[in-house]
Protein backbone atom coordinates (compact mmCIF):
# COMPACT_ATOMS: atom_id res chain seq x y z
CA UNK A 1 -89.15 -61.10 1.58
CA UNK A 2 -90.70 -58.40 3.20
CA UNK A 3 -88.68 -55.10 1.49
CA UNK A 4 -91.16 -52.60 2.90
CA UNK A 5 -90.74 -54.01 6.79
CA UNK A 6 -86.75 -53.92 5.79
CA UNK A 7 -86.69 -50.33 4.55
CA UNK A 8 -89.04 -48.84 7.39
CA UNK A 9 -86.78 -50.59 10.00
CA UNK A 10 -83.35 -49.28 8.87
CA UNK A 11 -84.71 -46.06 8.47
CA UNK A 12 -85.87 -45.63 12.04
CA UNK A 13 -82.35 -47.39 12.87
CA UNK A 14 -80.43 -45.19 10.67
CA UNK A 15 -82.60 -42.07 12.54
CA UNK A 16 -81.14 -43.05 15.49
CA UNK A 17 -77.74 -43.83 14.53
CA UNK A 18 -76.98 -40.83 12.93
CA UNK A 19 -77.87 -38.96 15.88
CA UNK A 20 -75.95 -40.51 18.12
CA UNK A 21 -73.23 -39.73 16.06
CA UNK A 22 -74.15 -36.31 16.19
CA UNK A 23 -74.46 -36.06 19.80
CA UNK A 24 -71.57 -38.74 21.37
CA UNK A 25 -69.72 -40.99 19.16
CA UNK A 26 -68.56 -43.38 21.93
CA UNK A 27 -72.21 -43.90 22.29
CA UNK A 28 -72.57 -45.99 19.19
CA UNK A 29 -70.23 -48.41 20.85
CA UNK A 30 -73.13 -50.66 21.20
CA UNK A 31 -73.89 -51.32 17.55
CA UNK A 32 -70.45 -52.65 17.09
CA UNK A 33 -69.16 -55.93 18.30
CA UNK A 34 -65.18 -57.58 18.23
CA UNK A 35 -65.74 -58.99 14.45
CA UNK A 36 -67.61 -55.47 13.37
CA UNK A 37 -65.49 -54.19 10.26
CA UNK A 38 -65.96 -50.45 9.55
CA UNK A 39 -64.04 -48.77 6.36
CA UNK A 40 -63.69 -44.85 7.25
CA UNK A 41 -62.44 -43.58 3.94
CA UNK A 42 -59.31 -45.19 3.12
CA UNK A 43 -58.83 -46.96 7.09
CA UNK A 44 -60.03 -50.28 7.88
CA UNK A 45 -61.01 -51.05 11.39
CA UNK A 46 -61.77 -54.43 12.90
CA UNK A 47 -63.63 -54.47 15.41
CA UNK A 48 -65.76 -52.40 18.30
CA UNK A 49 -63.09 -50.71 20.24
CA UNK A 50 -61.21 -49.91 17.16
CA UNK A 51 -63.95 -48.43 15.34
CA UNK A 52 -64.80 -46.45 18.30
CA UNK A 53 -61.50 -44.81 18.95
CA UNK A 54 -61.43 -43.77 15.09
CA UNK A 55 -64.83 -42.28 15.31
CA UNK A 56 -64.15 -40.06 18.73
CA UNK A 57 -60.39 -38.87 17.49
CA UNK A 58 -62.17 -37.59 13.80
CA UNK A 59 -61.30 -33.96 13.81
CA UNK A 60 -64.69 -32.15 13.90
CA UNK A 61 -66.59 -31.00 16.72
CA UNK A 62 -70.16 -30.67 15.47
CA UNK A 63 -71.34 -32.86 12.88
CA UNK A 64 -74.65 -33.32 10.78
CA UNK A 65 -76.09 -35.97 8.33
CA UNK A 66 -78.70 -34.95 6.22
CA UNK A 67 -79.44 -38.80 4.39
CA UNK A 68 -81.05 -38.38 0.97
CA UNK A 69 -81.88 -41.87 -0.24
CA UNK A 70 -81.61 -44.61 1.82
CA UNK A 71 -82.03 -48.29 -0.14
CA UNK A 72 -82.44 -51.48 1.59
CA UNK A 73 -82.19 -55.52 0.66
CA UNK A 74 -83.48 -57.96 3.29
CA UNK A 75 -80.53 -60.06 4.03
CA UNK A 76 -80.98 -64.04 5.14
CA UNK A 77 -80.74 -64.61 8.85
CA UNK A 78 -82.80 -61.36 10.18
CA UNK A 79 -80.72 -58.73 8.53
CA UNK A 80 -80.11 -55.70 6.27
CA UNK A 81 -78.02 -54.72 3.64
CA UNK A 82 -78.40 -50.72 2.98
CA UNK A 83 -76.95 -47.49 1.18
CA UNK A 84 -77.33 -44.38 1.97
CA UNK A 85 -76.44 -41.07 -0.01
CA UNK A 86 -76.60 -38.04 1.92
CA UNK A 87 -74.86 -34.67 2.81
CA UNK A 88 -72.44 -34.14 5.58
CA UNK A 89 -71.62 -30.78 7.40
CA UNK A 90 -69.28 -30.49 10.33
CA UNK A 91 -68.15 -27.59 11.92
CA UNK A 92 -67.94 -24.19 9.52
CA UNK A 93 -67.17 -26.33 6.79
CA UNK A 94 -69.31 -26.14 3.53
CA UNK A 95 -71.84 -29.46 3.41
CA UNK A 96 -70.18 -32.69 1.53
CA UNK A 97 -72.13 -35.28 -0.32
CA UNK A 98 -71.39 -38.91 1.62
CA UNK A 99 -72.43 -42.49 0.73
CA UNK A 100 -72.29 -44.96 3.31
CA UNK A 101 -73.39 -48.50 3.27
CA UNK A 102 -73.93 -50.98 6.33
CA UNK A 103 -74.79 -55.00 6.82
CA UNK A 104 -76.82 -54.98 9.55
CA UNK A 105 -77.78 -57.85 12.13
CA UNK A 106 -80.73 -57.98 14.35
CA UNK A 107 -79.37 -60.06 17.47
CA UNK A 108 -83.40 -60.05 19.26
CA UNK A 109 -84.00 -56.52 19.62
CA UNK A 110 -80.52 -55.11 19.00
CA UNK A 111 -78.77 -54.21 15.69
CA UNK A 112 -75.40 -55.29 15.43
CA UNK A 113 -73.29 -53.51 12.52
CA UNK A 114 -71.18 -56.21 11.27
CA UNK A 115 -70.34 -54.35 8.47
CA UNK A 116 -69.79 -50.57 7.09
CA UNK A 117 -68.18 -48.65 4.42
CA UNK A 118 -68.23 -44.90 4.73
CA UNK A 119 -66.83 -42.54 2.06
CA UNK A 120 -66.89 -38.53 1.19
CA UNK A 121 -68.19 -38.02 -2.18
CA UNK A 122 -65.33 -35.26 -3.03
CA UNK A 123 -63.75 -35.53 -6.23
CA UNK A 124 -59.84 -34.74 -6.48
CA UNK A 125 -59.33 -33.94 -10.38
């Protein structure tokens, strides 16, 4: 298994992702498909146009992810399993850490998210 190949390539795919959401949301519509599953904090959301419609309503404007460690597995059939641990700042709101995790596909030369779990690392008591 080639760990190094699977690392650089979710890296330059994670690069790209999280600047799309930076810039427009309904532009990541494309990684998604109908049996894409996408946990945003405590909601689950099946599929692409779901997932989508949570991701433009969230209740920031601006938004910025600064990704601190990103580690990837090689998964069978041409895909990725990968974490990533970061910092999140939207709007005037102080930075937050975030994990995030994603099962990725590579359908010829497009990744397809079939899976993701995103979470704010913010500790209630």
């Amino acid at each position: 298994m080639d760990f190094e190949g699977a690392s650089n390539n979710m890296k330059a795919f994670l690069t790209h992702y999280y600047s799309m959401f930076e810039a427009n949301r309904e532009a990541l519509a494309g990684f998604f498909d109908g049996n894409s599953i996408f946990t945003f904090e405590s909601d689950v959301l099946l599929g692409q146009q779901n997932i989508i419609k949570h991701l433009i309503g969230l209740p920031f404007k601006t938004v910025k992810f600064i990704p601190s460690t990103v580690d990837t597995h090689p998964t069978i059939y041409n895909g990725y399993f990968t974490t990533v641990v970061g910092q999140l700042k939207t709007d005037d709101d102080p930075p937050h850490g975030f994990a995030q995790s994603f099962h990725v596909k590579v359908d010829g030369q497009n990744p397809i998210i079939l899976n993701s779990v995103f979470r704010l690392n913010i500790h209630n008591g």
